[in-house]
PDB file of N, CA and C in Angstrom:
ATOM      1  N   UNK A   1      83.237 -12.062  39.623  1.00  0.00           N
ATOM      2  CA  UNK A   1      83.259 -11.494  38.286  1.00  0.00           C
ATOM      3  C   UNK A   1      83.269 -12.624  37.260  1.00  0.00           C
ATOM      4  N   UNK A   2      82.331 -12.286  36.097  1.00  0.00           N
ATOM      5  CA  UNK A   2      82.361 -13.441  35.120  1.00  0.00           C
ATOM      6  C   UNK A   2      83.405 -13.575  34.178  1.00  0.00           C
ATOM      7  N   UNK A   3      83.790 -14.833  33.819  1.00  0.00           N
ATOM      8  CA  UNK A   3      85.376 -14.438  33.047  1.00  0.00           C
ATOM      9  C   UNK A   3      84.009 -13.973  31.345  1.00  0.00           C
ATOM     10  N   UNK A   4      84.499 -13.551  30.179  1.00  0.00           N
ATOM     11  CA  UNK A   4      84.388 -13.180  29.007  1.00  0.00           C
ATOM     12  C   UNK A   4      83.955 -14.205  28.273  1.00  0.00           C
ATOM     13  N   UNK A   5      84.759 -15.314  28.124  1.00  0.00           N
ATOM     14  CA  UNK A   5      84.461 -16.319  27.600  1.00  0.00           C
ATOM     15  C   UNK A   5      82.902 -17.027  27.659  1.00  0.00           C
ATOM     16  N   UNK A   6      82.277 -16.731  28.479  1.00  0.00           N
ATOM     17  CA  UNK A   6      80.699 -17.844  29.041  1.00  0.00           C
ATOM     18  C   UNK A   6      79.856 -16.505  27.647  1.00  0.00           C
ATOM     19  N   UNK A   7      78.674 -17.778  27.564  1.00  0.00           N
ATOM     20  CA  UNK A   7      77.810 -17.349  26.919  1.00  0.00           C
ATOM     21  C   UNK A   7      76.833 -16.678  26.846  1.00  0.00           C
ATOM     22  N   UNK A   8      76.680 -15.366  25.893  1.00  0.00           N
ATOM     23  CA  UNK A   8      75.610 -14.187  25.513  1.00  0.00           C
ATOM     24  C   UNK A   8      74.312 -14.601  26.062  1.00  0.00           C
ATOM     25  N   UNK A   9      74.596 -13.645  26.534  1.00  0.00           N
ATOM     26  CA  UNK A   9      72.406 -13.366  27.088  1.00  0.00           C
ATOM     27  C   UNK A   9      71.984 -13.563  26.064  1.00  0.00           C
ATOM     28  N   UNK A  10      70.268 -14.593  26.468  1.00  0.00           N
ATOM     29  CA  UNK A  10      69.443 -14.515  25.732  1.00  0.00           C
ATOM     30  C   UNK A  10      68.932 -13.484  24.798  1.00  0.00           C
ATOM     31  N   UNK A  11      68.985 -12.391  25.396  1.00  0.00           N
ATOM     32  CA  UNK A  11      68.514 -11.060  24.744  1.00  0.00           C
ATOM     33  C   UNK A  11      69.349 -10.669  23.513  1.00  0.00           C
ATOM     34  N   UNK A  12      70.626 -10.611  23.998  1.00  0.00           N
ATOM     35  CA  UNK A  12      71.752 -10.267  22.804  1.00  0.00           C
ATOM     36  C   UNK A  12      71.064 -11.301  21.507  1.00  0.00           C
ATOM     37  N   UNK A  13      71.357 -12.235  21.641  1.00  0.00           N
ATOM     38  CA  UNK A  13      71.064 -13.437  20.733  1.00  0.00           C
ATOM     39  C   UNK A  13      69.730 -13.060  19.963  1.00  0.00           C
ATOM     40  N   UNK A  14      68.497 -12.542  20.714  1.00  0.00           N
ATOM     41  CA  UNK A  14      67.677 -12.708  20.177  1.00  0.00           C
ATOM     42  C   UNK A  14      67.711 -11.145  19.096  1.00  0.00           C
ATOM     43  N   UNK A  15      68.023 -10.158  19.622  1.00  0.00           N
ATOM     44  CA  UNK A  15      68.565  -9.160  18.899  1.00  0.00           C
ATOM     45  C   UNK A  15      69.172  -8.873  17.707  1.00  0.00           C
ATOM     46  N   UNK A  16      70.217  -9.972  17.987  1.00  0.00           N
ATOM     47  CA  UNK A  16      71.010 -10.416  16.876  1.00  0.00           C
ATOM     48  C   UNK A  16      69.959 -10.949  15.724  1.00  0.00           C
ATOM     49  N   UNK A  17      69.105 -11.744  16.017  1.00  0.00           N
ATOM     50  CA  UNK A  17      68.335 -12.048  14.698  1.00  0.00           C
ATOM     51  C   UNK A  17      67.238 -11.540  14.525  1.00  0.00           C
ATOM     52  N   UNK A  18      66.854 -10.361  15.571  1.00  0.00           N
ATOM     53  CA  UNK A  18      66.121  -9.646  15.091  1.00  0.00           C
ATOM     54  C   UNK A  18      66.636  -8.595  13.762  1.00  0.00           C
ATOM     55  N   UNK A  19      67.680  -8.166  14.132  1.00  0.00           N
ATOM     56  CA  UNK A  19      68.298  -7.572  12.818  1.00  0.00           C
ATOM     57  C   UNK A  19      68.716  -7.877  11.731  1.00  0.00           C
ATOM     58  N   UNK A  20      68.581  -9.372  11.877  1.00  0.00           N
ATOM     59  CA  UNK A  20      68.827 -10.417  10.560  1.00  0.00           C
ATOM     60  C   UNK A  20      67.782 -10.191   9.711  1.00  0.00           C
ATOM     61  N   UNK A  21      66.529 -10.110  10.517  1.00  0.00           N
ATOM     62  CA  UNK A  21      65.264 -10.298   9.703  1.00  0.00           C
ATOM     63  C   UNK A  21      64.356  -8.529   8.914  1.00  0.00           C
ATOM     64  N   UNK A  22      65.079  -7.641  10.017  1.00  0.00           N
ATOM     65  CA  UNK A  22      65.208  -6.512   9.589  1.00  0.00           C
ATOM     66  C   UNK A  22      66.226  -6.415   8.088  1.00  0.00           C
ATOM     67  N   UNK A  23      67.167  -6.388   7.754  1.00  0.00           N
ATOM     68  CA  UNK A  23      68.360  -6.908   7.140  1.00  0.00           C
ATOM     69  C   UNK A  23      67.560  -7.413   5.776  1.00  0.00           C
ATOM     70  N   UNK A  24      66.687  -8.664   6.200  1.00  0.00           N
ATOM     71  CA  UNK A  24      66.276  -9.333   5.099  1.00  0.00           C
ATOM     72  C   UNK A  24      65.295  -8.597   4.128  1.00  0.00           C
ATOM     73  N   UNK A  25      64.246  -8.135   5.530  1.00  0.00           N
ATOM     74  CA  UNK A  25      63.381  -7.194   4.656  1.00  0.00           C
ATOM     75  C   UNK A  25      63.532  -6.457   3.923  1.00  0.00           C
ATOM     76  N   UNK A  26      64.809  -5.280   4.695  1.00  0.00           N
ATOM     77  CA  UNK A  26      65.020  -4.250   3.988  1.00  0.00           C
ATOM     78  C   UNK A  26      65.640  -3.935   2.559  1.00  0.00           C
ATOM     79  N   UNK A  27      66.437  -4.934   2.245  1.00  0.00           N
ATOM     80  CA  UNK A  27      67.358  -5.543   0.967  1.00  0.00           C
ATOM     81  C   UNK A  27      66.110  -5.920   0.151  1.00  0.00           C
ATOM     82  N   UNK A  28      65.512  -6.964   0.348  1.00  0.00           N
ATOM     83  CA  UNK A  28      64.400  -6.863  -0.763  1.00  0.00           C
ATOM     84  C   UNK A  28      63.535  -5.935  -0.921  1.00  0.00           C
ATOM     85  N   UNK A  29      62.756  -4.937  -0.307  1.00  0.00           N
ATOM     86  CA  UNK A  29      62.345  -4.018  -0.196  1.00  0.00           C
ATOM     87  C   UNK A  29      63.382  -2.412  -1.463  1.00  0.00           C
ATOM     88  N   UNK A  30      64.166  -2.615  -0.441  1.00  0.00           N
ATOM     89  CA  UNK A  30      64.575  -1.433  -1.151  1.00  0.00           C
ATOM     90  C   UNK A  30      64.938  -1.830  -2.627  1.00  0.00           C
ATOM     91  N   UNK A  31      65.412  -2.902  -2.857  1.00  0.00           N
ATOM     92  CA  UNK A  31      65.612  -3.318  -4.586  1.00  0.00           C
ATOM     93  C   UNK A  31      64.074  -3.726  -5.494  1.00  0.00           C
ATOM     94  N   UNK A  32      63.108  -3.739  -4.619  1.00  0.00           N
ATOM     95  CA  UNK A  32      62.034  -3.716  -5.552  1.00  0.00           C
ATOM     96  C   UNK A  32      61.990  -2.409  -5.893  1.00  0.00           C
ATOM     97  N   UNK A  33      61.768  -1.579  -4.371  1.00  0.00           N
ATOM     98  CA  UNK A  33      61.269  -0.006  -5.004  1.00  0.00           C
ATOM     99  C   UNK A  33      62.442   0.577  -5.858  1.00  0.00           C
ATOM    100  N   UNK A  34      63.423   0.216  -5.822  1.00  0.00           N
ATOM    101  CA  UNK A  34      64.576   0.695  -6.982  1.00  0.00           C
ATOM    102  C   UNK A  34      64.132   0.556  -8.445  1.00  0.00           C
ATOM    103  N   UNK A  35      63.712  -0.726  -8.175  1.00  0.00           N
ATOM    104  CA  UNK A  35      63.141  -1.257  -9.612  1.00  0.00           C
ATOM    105  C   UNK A  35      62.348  -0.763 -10.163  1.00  0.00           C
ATOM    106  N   UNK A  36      60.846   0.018  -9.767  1.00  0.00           N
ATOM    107  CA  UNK A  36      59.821   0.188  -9.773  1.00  0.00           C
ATOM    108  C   UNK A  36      60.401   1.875  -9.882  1.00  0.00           C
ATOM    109  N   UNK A  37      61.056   2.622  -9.915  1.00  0.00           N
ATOM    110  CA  UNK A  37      61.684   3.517  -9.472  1.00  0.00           C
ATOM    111  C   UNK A  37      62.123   4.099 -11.238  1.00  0.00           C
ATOM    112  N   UNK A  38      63.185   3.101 -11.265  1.00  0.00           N
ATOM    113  CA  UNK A  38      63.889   3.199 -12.398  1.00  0.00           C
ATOM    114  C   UNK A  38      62.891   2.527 -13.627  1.00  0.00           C
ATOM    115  N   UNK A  39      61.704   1.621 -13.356  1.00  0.00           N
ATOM    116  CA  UNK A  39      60.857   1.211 -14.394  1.00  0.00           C
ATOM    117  C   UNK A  39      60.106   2.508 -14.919  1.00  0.00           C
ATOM    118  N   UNK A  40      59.773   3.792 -13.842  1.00  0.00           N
ATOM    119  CA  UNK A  40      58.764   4.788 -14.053  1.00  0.00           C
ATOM    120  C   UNK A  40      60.106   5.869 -15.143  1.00  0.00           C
ATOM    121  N   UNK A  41      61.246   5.488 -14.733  1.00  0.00           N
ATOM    122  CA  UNK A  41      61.998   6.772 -15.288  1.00  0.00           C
ATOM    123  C   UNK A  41      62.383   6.638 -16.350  1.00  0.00           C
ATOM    124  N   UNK A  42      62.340   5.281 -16.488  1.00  0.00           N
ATOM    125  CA  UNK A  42      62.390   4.790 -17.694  1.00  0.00           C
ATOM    126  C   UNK A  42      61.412   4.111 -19.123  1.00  0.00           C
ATOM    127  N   UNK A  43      60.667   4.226 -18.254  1.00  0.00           N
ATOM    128  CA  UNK A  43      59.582   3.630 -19.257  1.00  0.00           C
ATOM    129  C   UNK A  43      59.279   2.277 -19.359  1.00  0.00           C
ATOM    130  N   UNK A  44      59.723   1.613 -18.763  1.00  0.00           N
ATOM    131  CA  UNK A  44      60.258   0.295 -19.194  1.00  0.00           C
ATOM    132  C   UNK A  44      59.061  -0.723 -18.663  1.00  0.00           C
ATOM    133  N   UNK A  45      59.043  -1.875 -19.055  1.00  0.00           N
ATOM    134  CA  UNK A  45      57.925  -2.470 -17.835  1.00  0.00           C
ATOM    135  C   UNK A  45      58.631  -3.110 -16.733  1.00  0.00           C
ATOM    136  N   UNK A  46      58.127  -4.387 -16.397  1.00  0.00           N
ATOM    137  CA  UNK A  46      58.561  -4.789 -15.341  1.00  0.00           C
ATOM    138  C   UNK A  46      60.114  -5.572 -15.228  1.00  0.00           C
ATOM    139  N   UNK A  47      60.872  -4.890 -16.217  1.00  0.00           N
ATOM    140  CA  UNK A  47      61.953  -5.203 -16.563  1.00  0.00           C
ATOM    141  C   UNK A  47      62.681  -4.911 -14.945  1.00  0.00           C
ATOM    142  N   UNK A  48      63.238  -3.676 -14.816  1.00  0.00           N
ATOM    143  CA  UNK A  48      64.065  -3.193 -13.546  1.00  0.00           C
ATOM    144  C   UNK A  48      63.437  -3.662 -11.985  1.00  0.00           C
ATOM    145  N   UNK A  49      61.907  -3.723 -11.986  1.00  0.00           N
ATOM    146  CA  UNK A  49      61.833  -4.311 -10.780  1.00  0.00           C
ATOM    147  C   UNK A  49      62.158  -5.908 -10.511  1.00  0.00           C
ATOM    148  N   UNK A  50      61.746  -6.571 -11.463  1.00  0.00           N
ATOM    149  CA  UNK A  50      62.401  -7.668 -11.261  1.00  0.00           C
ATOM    150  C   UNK A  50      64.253  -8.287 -11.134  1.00  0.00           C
ATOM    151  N   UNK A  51      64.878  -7.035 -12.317  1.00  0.00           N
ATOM    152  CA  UNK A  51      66.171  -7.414 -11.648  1.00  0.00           C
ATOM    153  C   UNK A  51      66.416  -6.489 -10.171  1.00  0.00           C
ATOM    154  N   UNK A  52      65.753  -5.532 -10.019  1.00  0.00           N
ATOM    155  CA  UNK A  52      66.185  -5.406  -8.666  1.00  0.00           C
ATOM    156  C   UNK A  52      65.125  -5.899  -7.499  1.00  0.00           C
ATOM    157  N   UNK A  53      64.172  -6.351  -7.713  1.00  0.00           N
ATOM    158  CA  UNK A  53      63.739  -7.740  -6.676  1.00  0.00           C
ATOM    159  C   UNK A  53      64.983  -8.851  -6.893  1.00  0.00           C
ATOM    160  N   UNK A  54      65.517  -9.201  -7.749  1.00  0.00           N
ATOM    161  CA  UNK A  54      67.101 -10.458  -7.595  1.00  0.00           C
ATOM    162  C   UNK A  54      67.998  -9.821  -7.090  1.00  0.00           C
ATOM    163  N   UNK A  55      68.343  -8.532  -7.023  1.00  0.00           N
ATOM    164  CA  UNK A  55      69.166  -8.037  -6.704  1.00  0.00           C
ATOM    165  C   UNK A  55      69.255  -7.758  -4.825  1.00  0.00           C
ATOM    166  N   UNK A  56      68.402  -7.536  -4.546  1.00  0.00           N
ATOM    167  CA  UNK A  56      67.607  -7.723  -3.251  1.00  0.00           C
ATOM    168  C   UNK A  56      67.811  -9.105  -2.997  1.00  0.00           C
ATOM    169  N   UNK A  57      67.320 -10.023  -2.869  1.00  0.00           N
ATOM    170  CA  UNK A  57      67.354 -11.168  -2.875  1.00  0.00           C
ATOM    171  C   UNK A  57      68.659 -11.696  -2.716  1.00  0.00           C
ATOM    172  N   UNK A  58      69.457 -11.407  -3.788  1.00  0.00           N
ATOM    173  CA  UNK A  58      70.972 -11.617  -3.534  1.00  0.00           C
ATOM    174  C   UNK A  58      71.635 -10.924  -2.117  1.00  0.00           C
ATOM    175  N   UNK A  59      71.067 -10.027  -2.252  1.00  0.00           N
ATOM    176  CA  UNK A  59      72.164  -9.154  -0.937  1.00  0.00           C
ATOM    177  C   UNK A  59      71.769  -9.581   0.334  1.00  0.00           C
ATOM    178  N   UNK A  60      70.304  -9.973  -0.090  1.00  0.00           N
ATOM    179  CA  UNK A  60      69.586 -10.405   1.572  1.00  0.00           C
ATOM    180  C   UNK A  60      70.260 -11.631   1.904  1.00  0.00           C
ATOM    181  N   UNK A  61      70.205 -12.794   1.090  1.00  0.00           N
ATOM    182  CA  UNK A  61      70.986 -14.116   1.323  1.00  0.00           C
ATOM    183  C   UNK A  61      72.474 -13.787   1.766  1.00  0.00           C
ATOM    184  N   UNK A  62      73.137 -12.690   0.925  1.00  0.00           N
ATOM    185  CA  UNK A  62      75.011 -12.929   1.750  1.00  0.00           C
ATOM    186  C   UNK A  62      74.771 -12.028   2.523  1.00  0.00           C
ATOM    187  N   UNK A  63      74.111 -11.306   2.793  1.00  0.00           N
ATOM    188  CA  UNK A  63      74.004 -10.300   4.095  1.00  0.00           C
ATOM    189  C   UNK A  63      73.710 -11.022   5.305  1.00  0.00           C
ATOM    190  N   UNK A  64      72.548 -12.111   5.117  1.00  0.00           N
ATOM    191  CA  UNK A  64      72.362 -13.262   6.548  1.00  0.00           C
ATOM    192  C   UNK A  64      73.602 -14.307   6.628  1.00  0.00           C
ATOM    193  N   UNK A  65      73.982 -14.857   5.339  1.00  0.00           N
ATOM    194  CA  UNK A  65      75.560 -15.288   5.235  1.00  0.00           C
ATOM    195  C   UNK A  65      76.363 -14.834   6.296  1.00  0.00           C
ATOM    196  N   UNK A  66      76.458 -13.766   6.378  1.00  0.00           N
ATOM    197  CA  UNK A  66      77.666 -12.590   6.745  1.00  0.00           C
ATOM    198  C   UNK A  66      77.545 -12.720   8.717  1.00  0.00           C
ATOM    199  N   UNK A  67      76.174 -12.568   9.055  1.00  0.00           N
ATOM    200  CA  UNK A  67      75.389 -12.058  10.045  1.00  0.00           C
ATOM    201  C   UNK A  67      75.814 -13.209  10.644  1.00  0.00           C
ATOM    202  N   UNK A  68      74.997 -14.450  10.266  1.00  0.00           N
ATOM    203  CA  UNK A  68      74.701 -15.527  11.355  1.00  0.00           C
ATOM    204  C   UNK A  68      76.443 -16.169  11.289  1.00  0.00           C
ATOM    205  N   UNK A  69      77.115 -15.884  10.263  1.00  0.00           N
ATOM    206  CA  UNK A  69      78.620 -16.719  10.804  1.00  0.00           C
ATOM    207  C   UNK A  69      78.988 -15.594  11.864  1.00  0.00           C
ATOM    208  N   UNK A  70      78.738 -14.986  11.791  1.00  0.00           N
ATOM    209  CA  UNK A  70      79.623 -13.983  13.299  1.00  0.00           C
ATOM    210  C   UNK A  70      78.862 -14.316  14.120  1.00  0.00           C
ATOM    211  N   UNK A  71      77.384 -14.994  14.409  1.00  0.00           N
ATOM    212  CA  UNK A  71      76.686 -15.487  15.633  1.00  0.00           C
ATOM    213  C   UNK A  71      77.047 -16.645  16.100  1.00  0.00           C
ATOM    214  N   UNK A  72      77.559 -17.638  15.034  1.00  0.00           N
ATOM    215  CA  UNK A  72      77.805 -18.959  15.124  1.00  0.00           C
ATOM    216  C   UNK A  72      79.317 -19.324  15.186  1.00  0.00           C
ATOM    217  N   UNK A  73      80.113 -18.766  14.892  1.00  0.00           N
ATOM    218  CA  UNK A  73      81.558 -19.163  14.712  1.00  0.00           C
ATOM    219  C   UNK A  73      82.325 -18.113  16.059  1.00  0.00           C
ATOM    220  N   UNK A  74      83.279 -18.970  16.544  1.00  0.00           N
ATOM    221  CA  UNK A  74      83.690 -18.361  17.548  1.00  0.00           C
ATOM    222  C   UNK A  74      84.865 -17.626  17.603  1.00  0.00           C
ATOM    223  N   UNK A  75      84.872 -16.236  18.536  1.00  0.00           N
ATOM    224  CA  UNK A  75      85.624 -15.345  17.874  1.00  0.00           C
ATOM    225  C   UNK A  75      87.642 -16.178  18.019  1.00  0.00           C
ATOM    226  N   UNK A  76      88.146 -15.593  16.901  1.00  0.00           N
ATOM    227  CA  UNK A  76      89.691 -15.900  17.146  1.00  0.00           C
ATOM    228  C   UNK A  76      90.207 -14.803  18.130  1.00  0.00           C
ATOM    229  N   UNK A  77      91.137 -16.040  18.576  1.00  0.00           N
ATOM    230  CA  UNK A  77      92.296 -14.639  19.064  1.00  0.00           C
ATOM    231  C   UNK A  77      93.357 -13.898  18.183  1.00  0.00           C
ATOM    232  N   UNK A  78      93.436 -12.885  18.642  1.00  0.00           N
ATOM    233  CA  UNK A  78      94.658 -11.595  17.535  1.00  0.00           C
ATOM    234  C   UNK A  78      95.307 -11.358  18.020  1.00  0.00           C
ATOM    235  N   UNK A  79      96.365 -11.238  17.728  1.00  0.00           N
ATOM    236  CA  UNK A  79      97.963 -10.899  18.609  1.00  0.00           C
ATOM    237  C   UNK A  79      98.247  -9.668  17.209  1.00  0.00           C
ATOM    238  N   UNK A  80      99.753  -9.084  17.693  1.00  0.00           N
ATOM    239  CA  UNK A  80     100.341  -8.479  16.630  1.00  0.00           C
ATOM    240  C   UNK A  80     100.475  -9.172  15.412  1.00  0.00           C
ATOM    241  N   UNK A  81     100.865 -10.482  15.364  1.00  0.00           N
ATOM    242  CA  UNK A  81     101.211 -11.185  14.534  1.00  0.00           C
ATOM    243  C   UNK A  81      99.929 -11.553  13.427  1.00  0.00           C
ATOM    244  N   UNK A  82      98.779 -11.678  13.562  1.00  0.00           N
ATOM    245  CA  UNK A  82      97.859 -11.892  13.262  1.00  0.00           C
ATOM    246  C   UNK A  82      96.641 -12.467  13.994  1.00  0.00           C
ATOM    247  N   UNK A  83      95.774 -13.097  13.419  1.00  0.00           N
ATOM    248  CA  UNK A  83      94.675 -14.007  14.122  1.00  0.00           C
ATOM    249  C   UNK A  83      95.231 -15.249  14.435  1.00  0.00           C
ATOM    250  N   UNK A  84      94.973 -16.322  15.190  1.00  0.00           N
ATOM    251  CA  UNK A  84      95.421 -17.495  16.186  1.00  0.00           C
ATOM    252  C   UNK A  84      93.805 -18.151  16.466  1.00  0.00           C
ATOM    253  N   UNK A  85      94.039 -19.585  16.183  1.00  0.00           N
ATOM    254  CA  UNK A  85      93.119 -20.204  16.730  1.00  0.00           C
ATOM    255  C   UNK A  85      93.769 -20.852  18.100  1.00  0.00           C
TER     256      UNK A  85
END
């Protein structure tokens, strides 16, 4: 039996950043069409798609932030007391 500790299948790993890149798309994606969304309801020009293309943009960057430190940093241990390195 393998102890827990040894390292993730290739597959997991690659998974893992497959959904990173899913993740990325989708954040910019959905804040353009927000933009483009709220530009028609509003009248406006390309005012709202561009802040929500940044807005996208923003979420996509701390969203891969978020992602790849839980791929890269290794998990702590937790007791009652709290987390323990």
């Amino acid at each position: 039996m393998k102890p827990r500790s040894q390292k993730r299948p290739w597959w997991v790993t690659s998974l893992h950043f497959l959904g990173v890149g899913w993740f990325i798309a989708l954040a910019i994606v959905l804040g353009a069409l927000s933009g483009v969304w709220l530009d028609t309801k509003l009248g406006s020009s390309p005012v709202f798609v561009i802040a929500g293309l940044l807005f996208g943009v923003v979420v996509a960057f701390y969203g891969t932030y978020r992602l790849v430190i839980t791929l890269l940093v290794k998990p702590v241990k937790q007791d009652k007391k709290g987390p323990r390195v």
